[in-house]
N, C-alpha and C. Protein backbone atom coordinates (compact mmCIF):
# COMPACT_ATOMS: atom_id res chain seq x y z
N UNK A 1 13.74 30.38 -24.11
CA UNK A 1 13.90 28.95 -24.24
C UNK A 1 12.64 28.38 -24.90
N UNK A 2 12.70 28.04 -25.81
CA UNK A 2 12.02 26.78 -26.73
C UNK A 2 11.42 25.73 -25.59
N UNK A 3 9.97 25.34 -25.70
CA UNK A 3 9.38 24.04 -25.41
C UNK A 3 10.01 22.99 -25.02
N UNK A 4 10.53 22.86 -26.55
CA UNK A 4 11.37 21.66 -26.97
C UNK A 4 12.67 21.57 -26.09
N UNK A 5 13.20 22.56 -25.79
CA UNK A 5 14.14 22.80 -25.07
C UNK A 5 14.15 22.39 -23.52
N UNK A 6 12.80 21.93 -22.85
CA UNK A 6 12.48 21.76 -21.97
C UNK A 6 12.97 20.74 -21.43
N UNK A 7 13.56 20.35 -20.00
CA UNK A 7 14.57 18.92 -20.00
C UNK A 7 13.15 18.94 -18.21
N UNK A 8 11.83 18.07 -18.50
CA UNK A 8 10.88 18.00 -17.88
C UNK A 8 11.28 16.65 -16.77
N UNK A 9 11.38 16.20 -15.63
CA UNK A 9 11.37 14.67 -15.03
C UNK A 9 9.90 13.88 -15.47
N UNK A 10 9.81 12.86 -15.79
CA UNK A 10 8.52 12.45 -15.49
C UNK A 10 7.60 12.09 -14.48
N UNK A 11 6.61 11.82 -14.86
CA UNK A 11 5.94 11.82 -12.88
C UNK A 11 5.83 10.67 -12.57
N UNK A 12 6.06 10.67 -11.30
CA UNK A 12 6.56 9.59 -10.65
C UNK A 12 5.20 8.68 -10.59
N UNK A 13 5.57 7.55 -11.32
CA UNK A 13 4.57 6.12 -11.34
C UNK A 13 3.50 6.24 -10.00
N UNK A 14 4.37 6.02 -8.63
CA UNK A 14 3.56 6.43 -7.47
C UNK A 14 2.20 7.54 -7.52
N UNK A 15 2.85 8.35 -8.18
CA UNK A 15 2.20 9.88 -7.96
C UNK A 15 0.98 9.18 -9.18
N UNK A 16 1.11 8.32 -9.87
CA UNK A 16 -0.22 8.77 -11.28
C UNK A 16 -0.67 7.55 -10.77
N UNK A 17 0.03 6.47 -10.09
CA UNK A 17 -1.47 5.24 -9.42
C UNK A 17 -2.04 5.74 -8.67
N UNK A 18 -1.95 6.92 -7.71
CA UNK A 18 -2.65 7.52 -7.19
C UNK A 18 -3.81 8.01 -7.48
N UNK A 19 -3.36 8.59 -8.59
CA UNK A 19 -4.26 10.05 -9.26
C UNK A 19 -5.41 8.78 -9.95
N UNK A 20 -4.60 7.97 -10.70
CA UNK A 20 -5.96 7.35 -11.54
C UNK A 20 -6.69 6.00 -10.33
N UNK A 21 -6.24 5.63 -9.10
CA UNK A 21 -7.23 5.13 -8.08
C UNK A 21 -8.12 5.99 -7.96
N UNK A 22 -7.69 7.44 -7.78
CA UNK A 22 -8.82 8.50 -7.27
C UNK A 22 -10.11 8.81 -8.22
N UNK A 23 -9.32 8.61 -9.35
CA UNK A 23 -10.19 8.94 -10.60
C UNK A 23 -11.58 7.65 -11.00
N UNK A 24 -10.76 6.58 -10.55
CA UNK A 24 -11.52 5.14 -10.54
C UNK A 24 -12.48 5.27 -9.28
N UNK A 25 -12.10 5.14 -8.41
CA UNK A 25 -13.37 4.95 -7.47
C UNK A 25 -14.27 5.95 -7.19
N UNK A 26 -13.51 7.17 -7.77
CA UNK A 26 -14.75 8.78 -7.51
C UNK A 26 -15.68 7.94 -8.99
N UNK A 27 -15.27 7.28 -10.05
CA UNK A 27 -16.22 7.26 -10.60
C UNK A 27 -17.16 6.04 -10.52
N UNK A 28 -16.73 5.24 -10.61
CA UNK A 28 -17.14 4.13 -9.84
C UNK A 28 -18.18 4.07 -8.94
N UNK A 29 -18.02 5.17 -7.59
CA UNK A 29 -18.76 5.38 -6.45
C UNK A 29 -20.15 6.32 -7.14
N UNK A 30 -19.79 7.43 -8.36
CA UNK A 30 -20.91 8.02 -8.73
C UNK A 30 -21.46 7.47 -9.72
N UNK A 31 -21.05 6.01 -10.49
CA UNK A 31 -22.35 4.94 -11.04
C UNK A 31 -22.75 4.21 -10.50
N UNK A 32 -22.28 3.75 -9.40
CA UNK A 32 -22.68 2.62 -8.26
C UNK A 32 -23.34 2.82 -6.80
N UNK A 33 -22.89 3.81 -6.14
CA UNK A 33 -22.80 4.08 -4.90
C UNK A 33 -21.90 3.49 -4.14
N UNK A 34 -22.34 3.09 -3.27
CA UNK A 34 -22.07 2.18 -2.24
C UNK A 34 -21.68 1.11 -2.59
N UNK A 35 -22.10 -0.01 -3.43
CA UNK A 35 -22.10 -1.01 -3.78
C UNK A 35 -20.68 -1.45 -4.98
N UNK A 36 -20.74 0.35 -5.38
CA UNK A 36 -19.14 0.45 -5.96
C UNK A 36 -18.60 0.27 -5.66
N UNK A 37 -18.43 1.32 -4.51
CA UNK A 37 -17.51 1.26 -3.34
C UNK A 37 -16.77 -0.20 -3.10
N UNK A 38 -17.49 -0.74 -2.13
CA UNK A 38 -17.47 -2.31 -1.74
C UNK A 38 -17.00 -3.06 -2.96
N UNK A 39 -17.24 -2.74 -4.15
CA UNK A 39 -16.59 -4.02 -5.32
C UNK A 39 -15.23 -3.01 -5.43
N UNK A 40 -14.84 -1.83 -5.46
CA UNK A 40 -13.66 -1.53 -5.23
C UNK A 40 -12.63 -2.24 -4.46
N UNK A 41 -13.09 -2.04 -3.36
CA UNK A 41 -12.12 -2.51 -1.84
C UNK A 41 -11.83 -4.11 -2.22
N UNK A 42 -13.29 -4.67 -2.29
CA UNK A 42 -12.66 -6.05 -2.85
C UNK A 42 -11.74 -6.45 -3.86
N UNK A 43 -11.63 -5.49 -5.08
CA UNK A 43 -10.56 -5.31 -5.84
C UNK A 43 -9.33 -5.36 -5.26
N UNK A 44 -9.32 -4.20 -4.70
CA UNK A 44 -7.88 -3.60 -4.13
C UNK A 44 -7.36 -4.97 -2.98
N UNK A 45 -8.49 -5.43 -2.80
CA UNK A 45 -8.02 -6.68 -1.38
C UNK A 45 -7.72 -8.23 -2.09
N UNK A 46 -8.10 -7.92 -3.90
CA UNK A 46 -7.47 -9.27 -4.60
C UNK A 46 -6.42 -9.55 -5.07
N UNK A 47 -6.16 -7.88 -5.47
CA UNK A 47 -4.89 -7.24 -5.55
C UNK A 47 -3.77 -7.13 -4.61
N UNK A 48 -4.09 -7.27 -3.50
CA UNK A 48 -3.20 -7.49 -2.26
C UNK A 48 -3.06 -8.75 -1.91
N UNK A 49 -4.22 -9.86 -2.41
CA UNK A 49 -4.18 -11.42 -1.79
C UNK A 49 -2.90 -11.88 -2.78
N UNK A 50 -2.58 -11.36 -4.00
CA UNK A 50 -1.92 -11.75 -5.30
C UNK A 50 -0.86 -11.57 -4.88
N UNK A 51 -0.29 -10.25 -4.67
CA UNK A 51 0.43 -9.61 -4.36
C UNK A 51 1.52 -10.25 -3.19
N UNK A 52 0.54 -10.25 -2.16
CA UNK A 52 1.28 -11.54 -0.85
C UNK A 52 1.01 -12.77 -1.90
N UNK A 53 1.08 -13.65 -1.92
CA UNK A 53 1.23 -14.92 -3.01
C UNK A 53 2.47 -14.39 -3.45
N UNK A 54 2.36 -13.60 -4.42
CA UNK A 54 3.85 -13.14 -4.70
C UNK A 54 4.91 -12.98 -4.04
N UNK A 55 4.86 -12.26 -2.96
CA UNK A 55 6.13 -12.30 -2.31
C UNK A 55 6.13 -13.38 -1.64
N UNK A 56 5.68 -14.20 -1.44
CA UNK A 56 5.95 -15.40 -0.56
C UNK A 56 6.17 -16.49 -1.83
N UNK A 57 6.26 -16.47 -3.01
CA UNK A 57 7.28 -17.52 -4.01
C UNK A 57 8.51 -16.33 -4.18
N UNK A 58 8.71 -15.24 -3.91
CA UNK A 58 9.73 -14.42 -4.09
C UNK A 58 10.51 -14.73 -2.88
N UNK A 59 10.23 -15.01 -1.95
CA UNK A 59 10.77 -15.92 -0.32
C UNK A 59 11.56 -17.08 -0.51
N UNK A 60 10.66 -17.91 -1.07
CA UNK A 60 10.65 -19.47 -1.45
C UNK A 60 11.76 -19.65 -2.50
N UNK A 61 11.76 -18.41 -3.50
CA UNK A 61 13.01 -18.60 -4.70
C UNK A 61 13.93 -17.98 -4.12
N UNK A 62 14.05 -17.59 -2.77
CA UNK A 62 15.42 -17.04 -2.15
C UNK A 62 15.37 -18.06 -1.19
N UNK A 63 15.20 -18.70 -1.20
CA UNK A 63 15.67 -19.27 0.16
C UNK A 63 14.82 -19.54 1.67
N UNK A 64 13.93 -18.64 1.60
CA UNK A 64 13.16 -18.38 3.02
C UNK A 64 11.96 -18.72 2.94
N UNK A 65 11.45 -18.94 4.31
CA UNK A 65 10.34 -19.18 4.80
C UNK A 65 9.39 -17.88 4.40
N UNK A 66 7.90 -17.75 4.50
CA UNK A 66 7.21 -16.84 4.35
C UNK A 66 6.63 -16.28 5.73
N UNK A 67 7.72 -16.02 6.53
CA UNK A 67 7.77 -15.96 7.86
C UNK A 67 8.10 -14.43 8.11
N UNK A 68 7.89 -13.78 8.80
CA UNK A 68 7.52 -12.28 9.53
C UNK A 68 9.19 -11.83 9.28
N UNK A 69 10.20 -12.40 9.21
CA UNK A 69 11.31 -11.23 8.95
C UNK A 69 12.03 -11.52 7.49
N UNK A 70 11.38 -12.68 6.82
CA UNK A 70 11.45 -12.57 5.44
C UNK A 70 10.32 -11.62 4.68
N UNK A 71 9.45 -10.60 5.14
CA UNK A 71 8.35 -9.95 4.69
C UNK A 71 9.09 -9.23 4.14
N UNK A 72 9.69 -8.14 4.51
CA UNK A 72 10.27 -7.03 3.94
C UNK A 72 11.56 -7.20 3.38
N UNK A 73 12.23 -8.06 3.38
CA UNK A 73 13.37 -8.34 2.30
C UNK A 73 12.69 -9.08 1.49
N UNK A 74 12.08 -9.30 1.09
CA UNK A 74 11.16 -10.14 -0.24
C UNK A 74 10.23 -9.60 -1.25
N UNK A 75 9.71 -8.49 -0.33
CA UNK A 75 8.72 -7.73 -0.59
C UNK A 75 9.01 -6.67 -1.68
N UNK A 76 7.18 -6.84 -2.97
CA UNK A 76 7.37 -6.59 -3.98
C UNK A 76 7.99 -5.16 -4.22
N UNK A 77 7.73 -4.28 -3.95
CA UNK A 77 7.81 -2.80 -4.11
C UNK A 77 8.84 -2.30 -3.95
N UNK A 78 10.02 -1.74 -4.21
CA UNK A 78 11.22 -1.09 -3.79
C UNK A 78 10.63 -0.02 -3.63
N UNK A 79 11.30 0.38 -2.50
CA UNK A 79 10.98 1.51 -1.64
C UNK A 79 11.47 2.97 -2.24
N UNK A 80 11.22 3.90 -2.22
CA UNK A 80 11.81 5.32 -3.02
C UNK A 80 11.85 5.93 -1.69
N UNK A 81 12.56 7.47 -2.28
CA UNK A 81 12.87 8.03 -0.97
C UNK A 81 11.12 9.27 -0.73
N UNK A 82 10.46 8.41 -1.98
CA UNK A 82 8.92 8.76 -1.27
C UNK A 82 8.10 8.07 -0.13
N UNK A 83 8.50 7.39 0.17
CA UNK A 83 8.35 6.80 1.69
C UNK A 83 9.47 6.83 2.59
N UNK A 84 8.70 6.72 3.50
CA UNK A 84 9.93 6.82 4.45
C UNK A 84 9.14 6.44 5.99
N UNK A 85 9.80 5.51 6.09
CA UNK A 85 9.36 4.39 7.84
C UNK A 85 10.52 3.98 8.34
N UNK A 86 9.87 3.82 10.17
CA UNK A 86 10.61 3.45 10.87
C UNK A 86 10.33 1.60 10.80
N UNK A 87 11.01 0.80 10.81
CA UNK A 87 10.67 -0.49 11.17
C UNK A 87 11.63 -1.20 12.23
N UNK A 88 10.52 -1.59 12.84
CA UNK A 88 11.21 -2.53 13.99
C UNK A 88 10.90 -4.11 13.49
N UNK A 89 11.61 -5.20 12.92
CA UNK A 89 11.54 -6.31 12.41
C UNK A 89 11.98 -7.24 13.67
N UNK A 90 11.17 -8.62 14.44
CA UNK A 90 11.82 -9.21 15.25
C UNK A 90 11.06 -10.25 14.82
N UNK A 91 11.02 -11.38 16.02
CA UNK A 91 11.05 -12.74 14.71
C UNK A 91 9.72 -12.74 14.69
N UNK A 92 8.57 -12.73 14.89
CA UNK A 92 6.74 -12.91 14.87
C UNK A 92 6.53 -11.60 14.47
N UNK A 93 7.15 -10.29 14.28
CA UNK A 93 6.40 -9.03 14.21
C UNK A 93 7.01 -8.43 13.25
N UNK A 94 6.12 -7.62 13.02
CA UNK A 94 7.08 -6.54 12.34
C UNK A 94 6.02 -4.93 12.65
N UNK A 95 6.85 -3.88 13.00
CA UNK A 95 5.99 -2.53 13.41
C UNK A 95 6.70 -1.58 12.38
N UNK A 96 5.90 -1.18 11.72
CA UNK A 96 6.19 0.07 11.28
C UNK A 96 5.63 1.54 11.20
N UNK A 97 6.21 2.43 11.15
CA UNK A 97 5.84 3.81 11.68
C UNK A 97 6.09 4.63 10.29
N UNK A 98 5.34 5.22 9.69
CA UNK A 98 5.29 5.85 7.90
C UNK A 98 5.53 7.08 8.34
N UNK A 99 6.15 7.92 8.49
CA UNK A 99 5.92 9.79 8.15
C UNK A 99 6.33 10.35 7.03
N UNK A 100 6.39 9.37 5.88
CA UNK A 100 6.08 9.94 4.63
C UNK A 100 5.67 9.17 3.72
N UNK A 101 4.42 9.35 3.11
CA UNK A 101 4.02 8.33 1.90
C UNK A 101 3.33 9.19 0.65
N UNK A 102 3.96 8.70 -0.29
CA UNK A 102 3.22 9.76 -1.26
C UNK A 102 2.47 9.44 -2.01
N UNK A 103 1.77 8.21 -1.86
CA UNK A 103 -0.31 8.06 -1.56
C UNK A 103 -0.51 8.90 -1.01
N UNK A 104 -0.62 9.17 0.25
CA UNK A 104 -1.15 9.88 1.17
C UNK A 104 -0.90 11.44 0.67
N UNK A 105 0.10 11.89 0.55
CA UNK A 105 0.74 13.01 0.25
C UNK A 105 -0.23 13.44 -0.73
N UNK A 106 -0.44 12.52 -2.10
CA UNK A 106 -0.90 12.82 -3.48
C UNK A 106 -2.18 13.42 -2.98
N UNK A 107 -2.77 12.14 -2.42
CA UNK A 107 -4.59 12.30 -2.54
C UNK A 107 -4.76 13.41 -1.26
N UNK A 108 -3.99 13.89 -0.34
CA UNK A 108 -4.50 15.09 0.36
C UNK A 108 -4.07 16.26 -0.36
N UNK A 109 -2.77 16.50 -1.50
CA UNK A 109 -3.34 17.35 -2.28
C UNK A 109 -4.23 17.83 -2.68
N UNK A 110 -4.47 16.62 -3.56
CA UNK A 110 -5.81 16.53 -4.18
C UNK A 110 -7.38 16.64 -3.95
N UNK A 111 -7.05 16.38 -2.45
CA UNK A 111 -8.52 16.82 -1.35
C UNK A 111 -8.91 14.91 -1.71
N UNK A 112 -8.55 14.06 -2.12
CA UNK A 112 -9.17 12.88 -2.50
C UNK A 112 -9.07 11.94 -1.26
N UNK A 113 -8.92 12.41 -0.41
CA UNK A 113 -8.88 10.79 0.97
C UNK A 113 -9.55 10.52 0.91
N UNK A 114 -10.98 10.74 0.59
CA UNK A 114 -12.31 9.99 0.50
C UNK A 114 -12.07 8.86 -0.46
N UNK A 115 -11.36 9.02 -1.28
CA UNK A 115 -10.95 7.72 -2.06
C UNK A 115 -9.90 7.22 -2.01
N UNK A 116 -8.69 7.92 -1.64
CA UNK A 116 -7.49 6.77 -1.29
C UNK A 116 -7.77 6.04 0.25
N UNK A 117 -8.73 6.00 0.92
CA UNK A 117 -8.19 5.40 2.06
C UNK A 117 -9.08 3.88 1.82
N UNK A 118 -9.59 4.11 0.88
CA UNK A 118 -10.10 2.58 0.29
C UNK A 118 -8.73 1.66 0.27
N UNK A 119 -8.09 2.31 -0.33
CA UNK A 119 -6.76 1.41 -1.05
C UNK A 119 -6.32 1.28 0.54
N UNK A 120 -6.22 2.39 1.37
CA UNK A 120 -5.15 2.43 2.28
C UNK A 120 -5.63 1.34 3.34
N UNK A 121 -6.81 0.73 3.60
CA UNK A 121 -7.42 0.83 4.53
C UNK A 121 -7.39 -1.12 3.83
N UNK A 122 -7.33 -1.52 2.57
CA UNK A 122 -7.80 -2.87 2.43
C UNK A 122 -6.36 -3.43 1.91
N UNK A 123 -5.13 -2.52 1.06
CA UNK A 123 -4.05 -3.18 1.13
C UNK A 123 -3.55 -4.14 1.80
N UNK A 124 -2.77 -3.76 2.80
CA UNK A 124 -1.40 -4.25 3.44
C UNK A 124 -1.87 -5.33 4.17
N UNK A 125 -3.33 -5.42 4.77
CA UNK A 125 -3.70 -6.39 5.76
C UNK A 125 -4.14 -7.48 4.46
N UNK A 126 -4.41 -7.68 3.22
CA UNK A 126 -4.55 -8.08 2.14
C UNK A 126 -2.88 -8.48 1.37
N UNK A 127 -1.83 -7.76 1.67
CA UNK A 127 -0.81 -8.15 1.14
C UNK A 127 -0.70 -9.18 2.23
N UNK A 128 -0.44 -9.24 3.81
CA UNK A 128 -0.09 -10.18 4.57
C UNK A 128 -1.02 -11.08 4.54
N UNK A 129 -2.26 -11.17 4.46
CA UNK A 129 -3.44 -12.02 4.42
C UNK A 129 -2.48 -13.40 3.13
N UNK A 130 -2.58 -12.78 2.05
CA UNK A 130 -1.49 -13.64 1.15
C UNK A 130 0.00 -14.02 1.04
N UNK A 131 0.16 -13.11 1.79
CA UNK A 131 1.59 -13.66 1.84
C UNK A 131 1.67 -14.77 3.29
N UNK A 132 0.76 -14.90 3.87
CA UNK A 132 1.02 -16.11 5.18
C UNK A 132 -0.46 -15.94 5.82
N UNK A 133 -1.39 -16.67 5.97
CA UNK A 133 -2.81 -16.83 6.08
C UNK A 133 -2.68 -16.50 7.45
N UNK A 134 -1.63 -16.56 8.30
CA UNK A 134 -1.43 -16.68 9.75
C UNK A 134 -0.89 -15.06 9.53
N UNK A 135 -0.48 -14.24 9.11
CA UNK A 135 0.07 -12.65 8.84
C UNK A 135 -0.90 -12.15 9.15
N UNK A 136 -1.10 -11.15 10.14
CA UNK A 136 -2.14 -10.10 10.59
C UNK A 136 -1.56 -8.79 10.44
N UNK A 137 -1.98 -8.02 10.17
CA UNK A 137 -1.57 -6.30 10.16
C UNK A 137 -2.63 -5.77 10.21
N UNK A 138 -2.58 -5.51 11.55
CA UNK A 138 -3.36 -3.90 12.26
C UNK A 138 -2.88 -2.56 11.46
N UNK A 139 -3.69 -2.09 11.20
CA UNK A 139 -3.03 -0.74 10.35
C UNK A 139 -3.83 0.41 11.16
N UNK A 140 -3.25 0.72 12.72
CA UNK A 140 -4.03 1.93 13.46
C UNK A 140 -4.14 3.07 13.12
N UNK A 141 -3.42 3.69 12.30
CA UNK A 141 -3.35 4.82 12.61
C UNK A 141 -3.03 5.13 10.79
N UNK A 142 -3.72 5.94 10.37
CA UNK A 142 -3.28 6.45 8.67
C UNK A 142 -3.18 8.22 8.57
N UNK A 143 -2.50 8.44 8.01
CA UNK A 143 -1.96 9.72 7.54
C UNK A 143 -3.07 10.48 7.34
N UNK A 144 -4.04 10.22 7.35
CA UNK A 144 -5.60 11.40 6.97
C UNK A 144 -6.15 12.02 8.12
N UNK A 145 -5.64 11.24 9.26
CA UNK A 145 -6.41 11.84 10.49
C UNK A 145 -5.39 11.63 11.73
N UNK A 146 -4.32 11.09 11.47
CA UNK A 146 -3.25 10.92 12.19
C UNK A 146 -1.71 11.38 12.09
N UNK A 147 -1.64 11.94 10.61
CA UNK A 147 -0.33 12.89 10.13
C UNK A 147 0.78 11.37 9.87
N UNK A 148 0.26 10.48 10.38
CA UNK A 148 1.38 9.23 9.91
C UNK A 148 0.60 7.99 9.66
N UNK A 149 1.57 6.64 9.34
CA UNK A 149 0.44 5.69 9.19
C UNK A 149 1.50 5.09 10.68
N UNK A 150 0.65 3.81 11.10
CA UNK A 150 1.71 2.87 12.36
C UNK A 150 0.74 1.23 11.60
N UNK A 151 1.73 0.65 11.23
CA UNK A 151 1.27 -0.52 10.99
C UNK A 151 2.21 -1.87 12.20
N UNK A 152 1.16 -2.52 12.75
CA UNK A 152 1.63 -3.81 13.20
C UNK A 152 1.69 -5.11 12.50
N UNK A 153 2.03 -6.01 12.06
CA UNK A 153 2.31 -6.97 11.47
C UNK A 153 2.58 -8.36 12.20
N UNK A 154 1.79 -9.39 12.86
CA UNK A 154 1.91 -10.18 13.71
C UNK A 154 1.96 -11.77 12.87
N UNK A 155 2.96 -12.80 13.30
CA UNK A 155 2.82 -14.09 12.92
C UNK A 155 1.64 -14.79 13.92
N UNK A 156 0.59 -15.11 13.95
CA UNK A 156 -0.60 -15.66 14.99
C UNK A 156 -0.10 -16.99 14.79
N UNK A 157 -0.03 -17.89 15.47
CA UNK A 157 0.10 -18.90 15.67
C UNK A 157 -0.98 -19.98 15.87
């Protein structure tokens, strides 16, 4: 069989934001240090303030409040069958339980958690931070040292 002949999938979008976060903040961290570091996370946490903003006019042009069980029907990202969570949605909360994410998956290939857990660690509490100033998410537990992630998601009042 010919090259050309080759009928290849492409790689999955998920799988190469991964690879080039890892590639960004390993380099980043070795012209900067520390101080990289930290302007990273703040990145990734402006990127998440935007992000919530977004889904909460994606709420607003459906119909809903930017309220704890409009989060995840609004919410930017369609899900692939590269994740995979349990969620419990009730009206102030939302809990979810990850045992598969392929962030996580990618960069422990890769030996890179030293740099994805930047992303992992300033996201989601940064997506809810914008999507409802009153949105809290505890994110206890992440896939690098826990085999899963468990995120809580609270409306504070």
């Amino acid at each position: 069989m010919k090259d050309k002949d080759l009928e290849l999938e492409p790689v999955d979008m998920y799988v190469l934001f991964a690879k080039m976060f890892s590639h960004i903040t390993r380099e980043v961290e070795k012209a900067c240090g520390e101080e990289g570091v930290r302007a990273v996370r703040e990145g990734v946490r402006q990127f998440g303030l935007e992000r919530g903003r977004n889904i909460a006019e994606r709420a607003k042009a459906m119909g809903h409040e930017n309220d704890a069980k409009s989060y995840l029907p609004c919410y930017d990202m369609g899900r692939s069958e590269l994740f995979n969570s349990e969620n419990d949605i009730r009206e102030d909360s939302i809990e979810q339980l990850f045992t598969e994410c392929i962030f996580a998956k990618q960069w422990m290939e890769d030996h890179d958690e030293a740099y994805g857990i930047h992303y992992c660690e300033m996201i989601d509490p940064s997506i809810a931070e914008g999507y409802n100033e009153n949105f809290k998410c505890t994110h206890d537990k992440h896939f690098f040292k826990d085999g899963c992630c468990h995120f809580l998601f609270e409306m504070k009042k």
